[in-house]
Protein backbone atom coordinates (compact mmCIF):
# COMPACT_ATOMS: atom_id res chain seq x y z
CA UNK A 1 -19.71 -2.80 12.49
CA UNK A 2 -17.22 -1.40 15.01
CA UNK A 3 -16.84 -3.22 18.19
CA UNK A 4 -18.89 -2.39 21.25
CA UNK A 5 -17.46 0.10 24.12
CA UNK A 6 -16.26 -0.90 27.05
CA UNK A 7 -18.79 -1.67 29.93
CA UNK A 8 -19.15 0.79 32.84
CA UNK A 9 -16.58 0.68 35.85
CA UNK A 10 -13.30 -0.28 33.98
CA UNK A 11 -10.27 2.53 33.19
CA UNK A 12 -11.32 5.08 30.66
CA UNK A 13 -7.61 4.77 29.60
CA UNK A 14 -6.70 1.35 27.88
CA UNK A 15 -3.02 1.03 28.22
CA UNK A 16 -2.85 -1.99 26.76
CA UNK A 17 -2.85 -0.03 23.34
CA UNK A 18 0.34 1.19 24.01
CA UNK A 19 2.16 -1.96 26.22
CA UNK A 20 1.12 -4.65 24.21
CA UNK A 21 3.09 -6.18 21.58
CA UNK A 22 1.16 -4.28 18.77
CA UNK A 23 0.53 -1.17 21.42
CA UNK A 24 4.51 -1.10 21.00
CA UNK A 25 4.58 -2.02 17.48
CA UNK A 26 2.31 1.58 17.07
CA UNK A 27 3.79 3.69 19.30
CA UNK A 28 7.21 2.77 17.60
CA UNK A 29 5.37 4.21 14.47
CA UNK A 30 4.44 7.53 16.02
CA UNK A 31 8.28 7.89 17.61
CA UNK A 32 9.84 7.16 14.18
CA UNK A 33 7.15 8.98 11.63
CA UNK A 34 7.67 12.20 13.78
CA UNK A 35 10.73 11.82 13.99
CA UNK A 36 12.08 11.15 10.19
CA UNK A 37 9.25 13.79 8.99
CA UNK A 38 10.86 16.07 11.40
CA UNK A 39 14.31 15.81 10.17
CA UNK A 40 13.61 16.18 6.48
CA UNK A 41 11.12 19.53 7.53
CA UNK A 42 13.85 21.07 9.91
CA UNK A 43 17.19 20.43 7.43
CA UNK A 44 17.35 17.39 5.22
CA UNK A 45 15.16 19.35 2.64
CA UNK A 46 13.02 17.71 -0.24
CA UNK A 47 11.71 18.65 -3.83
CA UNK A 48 10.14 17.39 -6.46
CA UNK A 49 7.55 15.23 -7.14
CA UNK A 50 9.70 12.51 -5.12
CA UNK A 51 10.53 14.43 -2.15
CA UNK A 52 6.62 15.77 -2.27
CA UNK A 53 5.59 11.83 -2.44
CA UNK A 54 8.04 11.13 0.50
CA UNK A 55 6.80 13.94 3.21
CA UNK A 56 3.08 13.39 1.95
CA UNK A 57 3.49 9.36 2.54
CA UNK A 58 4.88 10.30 6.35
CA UNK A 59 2.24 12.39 6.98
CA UNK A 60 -0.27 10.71 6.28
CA UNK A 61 0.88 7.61 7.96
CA UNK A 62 1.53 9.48 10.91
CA UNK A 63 -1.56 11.29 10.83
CA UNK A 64 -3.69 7.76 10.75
CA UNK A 65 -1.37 6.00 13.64
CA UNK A 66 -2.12 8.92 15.55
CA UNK A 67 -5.96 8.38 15.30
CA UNK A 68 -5.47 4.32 15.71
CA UNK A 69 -3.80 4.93 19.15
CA UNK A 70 -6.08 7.14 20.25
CA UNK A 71 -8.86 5.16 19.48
CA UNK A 72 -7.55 2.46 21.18
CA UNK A 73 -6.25 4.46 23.97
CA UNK A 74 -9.86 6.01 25.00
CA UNK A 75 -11.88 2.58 23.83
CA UNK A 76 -13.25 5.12 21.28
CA UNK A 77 -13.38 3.01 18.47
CA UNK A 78 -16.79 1.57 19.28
CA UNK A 79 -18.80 4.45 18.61
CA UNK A 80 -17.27 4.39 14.86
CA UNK A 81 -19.83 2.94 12.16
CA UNK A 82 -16.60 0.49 10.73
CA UNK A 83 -15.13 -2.83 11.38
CA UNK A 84 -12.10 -1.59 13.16
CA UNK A 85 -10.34 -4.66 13.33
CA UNK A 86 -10.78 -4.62 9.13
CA UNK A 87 -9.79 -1.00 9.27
CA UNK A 88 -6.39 -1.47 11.27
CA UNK A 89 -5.33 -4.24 9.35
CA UNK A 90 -5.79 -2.46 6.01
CA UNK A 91 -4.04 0.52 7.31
CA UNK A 92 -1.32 -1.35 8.37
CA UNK A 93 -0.69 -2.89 5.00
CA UNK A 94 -1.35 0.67 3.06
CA UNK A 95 1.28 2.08 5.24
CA UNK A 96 3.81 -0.86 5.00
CA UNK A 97 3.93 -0.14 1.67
CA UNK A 98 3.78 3.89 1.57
CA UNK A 99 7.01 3.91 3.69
CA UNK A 100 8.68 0.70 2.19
CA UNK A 101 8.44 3.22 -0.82
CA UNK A 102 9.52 6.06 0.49
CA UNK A 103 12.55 4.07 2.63
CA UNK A 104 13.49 3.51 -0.82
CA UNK A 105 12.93 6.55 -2.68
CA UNK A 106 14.34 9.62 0.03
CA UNK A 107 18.00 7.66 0.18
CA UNK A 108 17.91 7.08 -3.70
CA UNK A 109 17.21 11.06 -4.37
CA UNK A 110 18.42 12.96 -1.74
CA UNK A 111 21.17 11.21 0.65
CA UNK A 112 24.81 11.29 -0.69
CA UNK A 113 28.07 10.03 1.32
CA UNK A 114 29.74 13.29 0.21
CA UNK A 115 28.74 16.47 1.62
CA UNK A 116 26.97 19.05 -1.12
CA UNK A 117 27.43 22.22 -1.73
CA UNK A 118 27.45 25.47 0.73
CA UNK A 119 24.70 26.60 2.03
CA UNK A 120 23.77 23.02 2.77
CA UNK A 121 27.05 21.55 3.49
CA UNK A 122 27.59 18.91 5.66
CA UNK A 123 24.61 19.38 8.17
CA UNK A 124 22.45 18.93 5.57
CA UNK A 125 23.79 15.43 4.75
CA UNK A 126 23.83 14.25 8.30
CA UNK A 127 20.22 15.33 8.76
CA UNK A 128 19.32 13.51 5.38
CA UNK A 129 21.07 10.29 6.66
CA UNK A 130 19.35 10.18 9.63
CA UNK A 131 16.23 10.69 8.10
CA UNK A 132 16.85 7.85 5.71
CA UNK A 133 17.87 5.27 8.71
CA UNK A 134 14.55 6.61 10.84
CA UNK A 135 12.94 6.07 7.32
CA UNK A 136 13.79 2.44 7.60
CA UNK A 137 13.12 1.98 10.89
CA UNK A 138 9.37 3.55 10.15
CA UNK A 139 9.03 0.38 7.39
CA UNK A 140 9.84 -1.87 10.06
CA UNK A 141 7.31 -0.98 12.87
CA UNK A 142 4.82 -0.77 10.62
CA UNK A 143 5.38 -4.32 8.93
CA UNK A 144 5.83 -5.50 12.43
CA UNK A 145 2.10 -4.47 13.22
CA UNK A 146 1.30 -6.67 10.10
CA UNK A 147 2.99 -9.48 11.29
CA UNK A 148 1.58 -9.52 14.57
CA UNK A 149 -1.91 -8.88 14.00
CA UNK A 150 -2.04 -11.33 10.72
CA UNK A 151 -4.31 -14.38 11.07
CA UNK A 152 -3.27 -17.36 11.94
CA UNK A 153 -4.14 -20.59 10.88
CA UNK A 154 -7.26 -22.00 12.38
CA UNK A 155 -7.69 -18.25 14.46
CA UNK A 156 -10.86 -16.02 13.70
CA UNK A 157 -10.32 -13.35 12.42
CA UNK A 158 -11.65 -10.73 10.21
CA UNK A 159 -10.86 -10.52 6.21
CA UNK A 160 -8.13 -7.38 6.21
CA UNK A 161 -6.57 -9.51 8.70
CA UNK A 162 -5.84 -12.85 6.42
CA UNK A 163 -3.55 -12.95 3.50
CA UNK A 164 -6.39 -12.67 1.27
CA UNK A 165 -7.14 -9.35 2.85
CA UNK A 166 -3.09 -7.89 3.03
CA UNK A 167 -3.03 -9.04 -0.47
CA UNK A 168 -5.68 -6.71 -2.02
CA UNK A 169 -3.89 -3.80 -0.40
CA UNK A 170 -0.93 -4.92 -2.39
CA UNK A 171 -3.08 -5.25 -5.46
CA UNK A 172 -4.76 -1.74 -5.66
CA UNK A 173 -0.99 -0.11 -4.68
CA UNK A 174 0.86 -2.02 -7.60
CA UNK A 175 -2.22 -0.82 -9.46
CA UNK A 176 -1.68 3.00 -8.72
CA UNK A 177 2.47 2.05 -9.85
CA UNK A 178 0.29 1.20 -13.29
CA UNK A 179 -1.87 3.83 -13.25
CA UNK A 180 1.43 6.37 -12.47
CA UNK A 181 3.39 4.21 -15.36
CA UNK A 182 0.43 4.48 -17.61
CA UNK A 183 0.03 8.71 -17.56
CA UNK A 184 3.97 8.80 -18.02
CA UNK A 185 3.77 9.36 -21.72
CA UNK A 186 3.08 5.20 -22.03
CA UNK A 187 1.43 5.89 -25.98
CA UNK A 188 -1.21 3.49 -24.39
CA UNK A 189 -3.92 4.86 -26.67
CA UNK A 190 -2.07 3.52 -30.18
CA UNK A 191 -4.20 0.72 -30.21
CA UNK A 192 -7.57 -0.83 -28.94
CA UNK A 193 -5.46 -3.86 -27.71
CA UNK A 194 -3.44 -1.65 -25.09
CA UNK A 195 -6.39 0.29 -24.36
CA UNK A 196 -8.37 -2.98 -23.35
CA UNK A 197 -5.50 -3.59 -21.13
CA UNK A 198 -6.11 -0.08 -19.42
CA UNK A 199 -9.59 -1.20 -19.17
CA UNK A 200 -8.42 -4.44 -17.01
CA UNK A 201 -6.09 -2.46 -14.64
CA UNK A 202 -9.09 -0.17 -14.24
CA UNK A 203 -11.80 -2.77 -13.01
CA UNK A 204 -9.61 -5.06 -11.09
CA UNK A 205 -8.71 -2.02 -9.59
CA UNK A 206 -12.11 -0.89 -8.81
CA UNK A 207 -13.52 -3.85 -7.45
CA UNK A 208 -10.83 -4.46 -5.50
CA UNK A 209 -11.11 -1.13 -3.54
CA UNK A 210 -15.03 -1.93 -3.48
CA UNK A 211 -13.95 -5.40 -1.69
CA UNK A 212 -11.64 -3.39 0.93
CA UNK A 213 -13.91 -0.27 1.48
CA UNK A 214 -16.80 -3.04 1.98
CA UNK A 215 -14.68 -4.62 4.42
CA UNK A 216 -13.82 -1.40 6.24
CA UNK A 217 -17.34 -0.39 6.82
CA UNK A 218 -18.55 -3.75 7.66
CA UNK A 219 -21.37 -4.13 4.95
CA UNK A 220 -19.70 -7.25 4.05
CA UNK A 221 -22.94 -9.43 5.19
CA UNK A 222 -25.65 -7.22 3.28
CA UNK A 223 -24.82 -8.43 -0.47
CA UNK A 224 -27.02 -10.66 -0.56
CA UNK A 225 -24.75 -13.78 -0.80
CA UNK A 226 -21.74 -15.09 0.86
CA UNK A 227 -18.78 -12.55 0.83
CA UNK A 228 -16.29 -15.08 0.64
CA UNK A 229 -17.61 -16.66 -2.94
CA UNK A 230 -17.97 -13.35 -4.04
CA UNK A 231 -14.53 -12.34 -3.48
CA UNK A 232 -13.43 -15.79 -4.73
CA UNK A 233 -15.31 -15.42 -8.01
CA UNK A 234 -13.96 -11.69 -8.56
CA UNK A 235 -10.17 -12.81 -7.80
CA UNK A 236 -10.91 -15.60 -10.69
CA UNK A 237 -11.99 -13.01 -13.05
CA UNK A 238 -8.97 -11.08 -12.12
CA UNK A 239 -6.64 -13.64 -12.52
CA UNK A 240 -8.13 -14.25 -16.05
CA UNK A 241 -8.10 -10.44 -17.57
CA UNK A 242 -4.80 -9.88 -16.12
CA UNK A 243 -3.78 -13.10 -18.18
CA UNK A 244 -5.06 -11.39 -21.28
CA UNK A 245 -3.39 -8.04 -20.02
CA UNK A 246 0.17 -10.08 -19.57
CA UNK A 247 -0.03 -11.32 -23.01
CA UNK A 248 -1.46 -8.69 -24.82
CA UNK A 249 0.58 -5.40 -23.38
CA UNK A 250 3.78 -7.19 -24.08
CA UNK A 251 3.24 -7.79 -27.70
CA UNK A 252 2.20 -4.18 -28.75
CA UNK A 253 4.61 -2.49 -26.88
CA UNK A 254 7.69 -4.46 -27.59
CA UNK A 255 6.75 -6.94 -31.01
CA UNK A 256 8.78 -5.27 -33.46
CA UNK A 257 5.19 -4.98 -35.56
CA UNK A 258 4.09 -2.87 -32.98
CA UNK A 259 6.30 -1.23 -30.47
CA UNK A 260 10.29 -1.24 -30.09
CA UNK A 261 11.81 -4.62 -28.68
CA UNK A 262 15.37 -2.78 -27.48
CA UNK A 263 15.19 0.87 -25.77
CA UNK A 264 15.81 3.81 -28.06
CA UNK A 265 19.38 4.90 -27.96
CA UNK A 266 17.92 8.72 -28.29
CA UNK A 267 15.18 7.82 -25.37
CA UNK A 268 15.52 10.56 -22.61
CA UNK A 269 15.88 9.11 -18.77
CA UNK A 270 12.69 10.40 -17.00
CA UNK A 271 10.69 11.15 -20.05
CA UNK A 272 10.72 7.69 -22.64
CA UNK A 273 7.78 6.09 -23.30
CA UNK A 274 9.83 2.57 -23.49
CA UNK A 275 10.57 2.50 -19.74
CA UNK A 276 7.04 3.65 -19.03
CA UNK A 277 5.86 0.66 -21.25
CA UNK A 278 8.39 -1.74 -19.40
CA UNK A 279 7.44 -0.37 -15.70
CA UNK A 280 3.93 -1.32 -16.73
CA UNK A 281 4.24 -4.65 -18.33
CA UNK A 282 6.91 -5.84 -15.14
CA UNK A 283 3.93 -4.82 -12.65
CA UNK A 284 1.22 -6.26 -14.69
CA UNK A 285 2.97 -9.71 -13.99
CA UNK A 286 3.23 -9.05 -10.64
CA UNK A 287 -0.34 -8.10 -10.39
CA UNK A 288 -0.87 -11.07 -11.86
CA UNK A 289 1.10 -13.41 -9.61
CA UNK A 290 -0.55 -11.61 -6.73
CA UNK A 291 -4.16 -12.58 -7.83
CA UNK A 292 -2.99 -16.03 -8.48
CA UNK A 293 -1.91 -16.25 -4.66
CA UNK A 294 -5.07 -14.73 -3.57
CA UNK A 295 -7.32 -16.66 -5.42
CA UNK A 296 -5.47 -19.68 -3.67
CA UNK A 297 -5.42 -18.23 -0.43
CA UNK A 298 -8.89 -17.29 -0.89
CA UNK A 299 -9.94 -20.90 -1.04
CA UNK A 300 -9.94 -21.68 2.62
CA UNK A 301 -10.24 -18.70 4.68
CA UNK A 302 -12.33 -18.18 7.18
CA UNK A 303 -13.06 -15.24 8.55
CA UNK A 304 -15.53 -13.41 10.69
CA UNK A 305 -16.86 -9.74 8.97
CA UNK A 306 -17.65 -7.88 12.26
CA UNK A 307 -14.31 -8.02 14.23
């Protein structure tokens, strides 16, 4: 459960959330998210389902780092029915990744050396720059606050926090890449072979939200049975059907019996089920290495499920 409040007589301000070195770390966050969400609202301009991703990823990063250093600000945090030191971490993680992505994706869509067109003209480019270096800068606070709050060897600390933890967030986003891969016209329903594989992203996907939200909530200690060999027997299992899915999506997509081994010279960029198919295969490996690592990592953590 969350940690307890403060006892009677101290500040009801903690400024240590916002002067220590992950205090910094977050209020760098809220000075950069407000600021690149700002400048692509005002005049750097978005569209599409990129753009949409982009300004929805900012916002809600934003809107969460405002409610972390408030929390922490007021002490609040102990009247919440979670493990807040589980919670941080894992929103950390999510939100390293959310604007790694869109760091990526704004500059690759929208920013252009040249200046476009009247009526955006130049001002339009400079704001779109700027957006894409405070973009950057976002990524970087954020995976600063992962750095400094990951555990250390031999420190207590609770799951999120460990490399176990950070690497489940990593596993259910490259999941949701599948998932997005998988709706993209993938033809994943030709055969009960690539629909098994659908199956696997599915499950490992599920149980490894189950494993975080458990976390979160800190209901890790009423299963039952240890937590840890739980979520060392589940990252086995993973490892295993994601095997099976890294052998078997490969060979009836691309196998000349089944699928196309080159890309069709009359494929369409942005709407060919061959890149879909590829996307999904590249990240299945990667899943797969990423369960691997976990279920090595997972061998000799220790960690404590209230903090």
């Amino acid at each position: 459960m969350g940690s307890t409040m403060e006892p009677p007589g101290g500040g009801y301000l903690h400024l240590g959330a916002v002067t220590s070195p992950v205090g910094t770390a977050r209020a760098l966050q809220l000075a950069f998210g407000c600021t690149t969400f700002s400048l692509v609202a005002h005049r750097g301009g978005f569209a599409g389902v990129q753009g949409t991703f982009c300004m929805a990823a900012w916002g809600f990063c934003f809107a969460l780092s405002v409610l972390v250093v408030a929390c922490e600000l007021t002490r609040l945090h102990g009247c919440l029915r979670l493990s807040w030191g589980n919670f941080t971490a894992a929103f950390a993680m999510l939100a390293t990744l959310l604007s790694a992505t869109a760091a990526v994706i704004y500059p690759l869509y929208f920013t252009r050396l040249e200046c476009p067109p009247e009526p955006e003209g130049c001002a339009t480019r400079d704001f779109r720059l700027a957006a894409s270096v405070f973009a950057g800068l976002l990524f970087l606070a954020y995976a600063a606050e992962v750095a400094l709050t990951r555990a250390r060897p031999g420190q207590v600390a609770s799951y999120m926090a460990t490399v176990s933890g950070l690497l489940k967030i990593v596993q259910a986003f490259v999941a949701c890449i599948i998932f997005g891969a998988l709706v993209h016209d993938s033809r994943y329903g030709r055969y009960m072979a690539t629909q098994w594989c659908v199956a696997v992203y599915s499950l490992c996907f599920l149980a490894t939200v189950a494993v975080v939200a458990l976390s979160v909530m800190g209901h890790t200690g009423n299963l039952g049975c240890p937590f840890d060999r739980v979520v060392v027997m589940y990252t086995f299992l993973a490892v295993l059907l994601y095997l099976s899915a890294a052998v078997i999506w490969p060979v009836f997509c691309f196998d000349p019996k089944y699928g196309e081994p080159r890309r069709p010279p009359d494929c369409l960029t942005g709407s060919c089920p061959w890149d879909s198919q590829l996307v999904v295969a590249t990240f299945t490996y990667v899943n797969l290495l990423l369960y691997v690592a976990d279920l090595a990592y997972s061998q000799r953590i220790r960690f404590v499920p209230t903090l």
